[in-house]
C-alpha atoms as a PDB file:
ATOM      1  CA  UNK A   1      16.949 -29.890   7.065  1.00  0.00           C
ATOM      2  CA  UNK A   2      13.030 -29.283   7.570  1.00  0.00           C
ATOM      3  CA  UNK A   3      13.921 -26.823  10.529  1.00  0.00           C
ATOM      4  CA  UNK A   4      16.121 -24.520   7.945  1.00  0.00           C
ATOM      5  CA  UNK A   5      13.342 -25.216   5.200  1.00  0.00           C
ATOM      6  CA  UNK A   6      10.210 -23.973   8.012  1.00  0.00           C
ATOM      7  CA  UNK A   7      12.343 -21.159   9.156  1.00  0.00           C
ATOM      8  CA  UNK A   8      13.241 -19.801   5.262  1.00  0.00           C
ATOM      9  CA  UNK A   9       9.588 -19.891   4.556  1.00  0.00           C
ATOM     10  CA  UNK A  10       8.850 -18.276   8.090  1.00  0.00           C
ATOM     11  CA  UNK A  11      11.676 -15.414   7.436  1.00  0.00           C
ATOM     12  CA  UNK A  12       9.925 -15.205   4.278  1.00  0.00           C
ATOM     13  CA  UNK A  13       6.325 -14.342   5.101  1.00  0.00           C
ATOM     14  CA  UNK A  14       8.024 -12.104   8.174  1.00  0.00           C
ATOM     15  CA  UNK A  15       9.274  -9.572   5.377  1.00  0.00           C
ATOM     16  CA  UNK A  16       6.458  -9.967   3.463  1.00  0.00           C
ATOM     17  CA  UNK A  17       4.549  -8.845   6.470  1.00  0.00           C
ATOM     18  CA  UNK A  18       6.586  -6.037   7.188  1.00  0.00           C
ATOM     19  CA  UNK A  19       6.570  -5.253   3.903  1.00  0.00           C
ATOM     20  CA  UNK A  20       2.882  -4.863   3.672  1.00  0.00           C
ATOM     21  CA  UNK A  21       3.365  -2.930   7.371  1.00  0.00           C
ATOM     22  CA  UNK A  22       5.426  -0.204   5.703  1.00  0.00           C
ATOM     23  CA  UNK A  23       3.011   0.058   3.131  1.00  0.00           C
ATOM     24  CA  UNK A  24       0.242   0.418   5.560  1.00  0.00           C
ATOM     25  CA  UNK A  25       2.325   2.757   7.519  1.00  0.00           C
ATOM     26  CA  UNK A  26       2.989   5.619   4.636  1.00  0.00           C
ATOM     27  CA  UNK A  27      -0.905   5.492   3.016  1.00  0.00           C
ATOM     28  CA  UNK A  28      -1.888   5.905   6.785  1.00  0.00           C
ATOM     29  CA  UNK A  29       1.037   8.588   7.005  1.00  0.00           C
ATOM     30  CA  UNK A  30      -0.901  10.059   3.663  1.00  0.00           C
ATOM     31  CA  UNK A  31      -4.236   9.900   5.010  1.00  0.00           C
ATOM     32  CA  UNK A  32      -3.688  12.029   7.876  1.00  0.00           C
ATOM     33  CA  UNK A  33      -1.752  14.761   5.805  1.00  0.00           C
ATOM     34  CA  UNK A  34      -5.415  15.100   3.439  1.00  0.00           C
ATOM     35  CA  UNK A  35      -7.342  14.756   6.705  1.00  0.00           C
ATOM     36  CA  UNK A  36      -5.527  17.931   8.137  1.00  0.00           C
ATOM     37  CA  UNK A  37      -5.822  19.673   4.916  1.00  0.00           C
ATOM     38  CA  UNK A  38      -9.184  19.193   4.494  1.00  0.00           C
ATOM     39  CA  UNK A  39      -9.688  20.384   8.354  1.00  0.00           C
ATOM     40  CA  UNK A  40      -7.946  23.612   7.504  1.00  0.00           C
ATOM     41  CA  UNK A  41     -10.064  23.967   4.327  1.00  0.00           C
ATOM     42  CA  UNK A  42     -12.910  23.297   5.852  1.00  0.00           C
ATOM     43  CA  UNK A  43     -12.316  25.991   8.913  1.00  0.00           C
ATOM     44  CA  UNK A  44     -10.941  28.764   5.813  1.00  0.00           C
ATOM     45  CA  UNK A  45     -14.407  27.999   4.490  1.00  0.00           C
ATOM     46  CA  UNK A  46     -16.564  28.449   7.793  1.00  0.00           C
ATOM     47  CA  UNK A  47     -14.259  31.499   8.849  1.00  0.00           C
ATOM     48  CA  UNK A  48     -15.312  33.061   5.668  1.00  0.00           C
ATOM     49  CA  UNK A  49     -18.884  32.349   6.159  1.00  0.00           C
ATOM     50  CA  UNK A  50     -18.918  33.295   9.907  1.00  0.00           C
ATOM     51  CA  UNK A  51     -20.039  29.628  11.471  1.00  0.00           C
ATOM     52  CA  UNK A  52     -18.048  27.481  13.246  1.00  0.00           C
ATOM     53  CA  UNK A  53     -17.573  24.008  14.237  1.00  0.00           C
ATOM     54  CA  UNK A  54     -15.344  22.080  17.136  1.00  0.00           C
ATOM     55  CA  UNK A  55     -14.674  18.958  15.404  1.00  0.00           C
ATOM     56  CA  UNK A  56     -12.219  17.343  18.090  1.00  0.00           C
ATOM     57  CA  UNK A  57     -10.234  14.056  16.442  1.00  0.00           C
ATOM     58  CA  UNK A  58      -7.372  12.704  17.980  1.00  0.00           C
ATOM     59  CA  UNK A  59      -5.086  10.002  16.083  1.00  0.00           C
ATOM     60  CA  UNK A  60      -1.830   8.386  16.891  1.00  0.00           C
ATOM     61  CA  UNK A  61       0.298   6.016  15.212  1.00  0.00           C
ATOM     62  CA  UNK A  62       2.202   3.741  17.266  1.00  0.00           C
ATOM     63  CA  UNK A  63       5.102   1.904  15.329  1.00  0.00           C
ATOM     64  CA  UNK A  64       7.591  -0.406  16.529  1.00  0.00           C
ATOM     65  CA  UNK A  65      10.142  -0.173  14.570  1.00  0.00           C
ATOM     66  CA  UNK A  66      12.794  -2.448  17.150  1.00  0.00           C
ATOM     67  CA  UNK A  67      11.125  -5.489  16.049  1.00  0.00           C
ATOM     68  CA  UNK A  68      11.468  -4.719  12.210  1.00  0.00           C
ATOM     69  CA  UNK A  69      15.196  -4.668  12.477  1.00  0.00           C
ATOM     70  CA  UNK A  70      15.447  -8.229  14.140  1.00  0.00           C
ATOM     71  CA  UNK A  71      14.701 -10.306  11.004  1.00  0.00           C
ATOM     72  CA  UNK A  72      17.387 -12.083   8.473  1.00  0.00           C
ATOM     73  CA  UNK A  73      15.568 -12.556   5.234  1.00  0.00           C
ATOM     74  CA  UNK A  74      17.222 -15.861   3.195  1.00  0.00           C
ATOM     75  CA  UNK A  75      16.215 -17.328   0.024  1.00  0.00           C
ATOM     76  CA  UNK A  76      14.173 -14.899  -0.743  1.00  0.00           C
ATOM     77  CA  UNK A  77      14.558 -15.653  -4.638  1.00  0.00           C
ATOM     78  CA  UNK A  78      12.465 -19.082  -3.454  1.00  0.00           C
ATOM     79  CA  UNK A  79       8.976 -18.986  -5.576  1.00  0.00           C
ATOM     80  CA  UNK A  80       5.820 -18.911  -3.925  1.00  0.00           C
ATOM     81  CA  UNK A  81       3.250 -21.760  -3.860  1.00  0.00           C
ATOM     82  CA  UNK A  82      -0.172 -20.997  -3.936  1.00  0.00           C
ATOM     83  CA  UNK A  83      -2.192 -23.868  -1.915  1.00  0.00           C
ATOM     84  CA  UNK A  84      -2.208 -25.292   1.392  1.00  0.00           C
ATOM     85  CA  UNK A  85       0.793 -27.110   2.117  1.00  0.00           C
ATOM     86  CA  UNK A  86       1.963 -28.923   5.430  1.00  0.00           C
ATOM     87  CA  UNK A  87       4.885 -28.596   6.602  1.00  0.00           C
END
């Protein structure tokens, strides 16, 4: 009985985690898409004006999405607790 009761609340802060991930995941997703539209404004601008600047970034994501598709999420109607509790 406190095995399945430690492993709910485990499953349970695993998708809350990979919740949070995904979030994570599409605001970085969004922040390169502005970052690559401001680089191309930026080089309209300084073709127009004659100058120009190298600015060399390189950025990769690395997602894993095998492990994502792993977890069983149960009881996930349970309410939270807010405190320290030992298990």
């Amino acid at each position: 009985m406190g095995n399945d009761r430690t492993l709910s609340k485990a499953r349970k802060i695993a998708q809350r985690l990979a919740g949070q991930i995904e979030k994570l995941s599409d605001a970085l997703e969004d922040l390169e898409l502005e970052f690559a539209m401001l680089m191309k404004t930026i080089d309209k601008m300084e073709a127009k004006q004659g100058t120009s600047r190298d600015v060399e970034i390189d950025v990769s994501v690395k997602i894993n999405e095998e492990e994502e598709d792993d977890f069983d999420v149960t009881n996930t109607s349970a309410p939270t607790v807010k405190g320290r509790r030992k298990f």
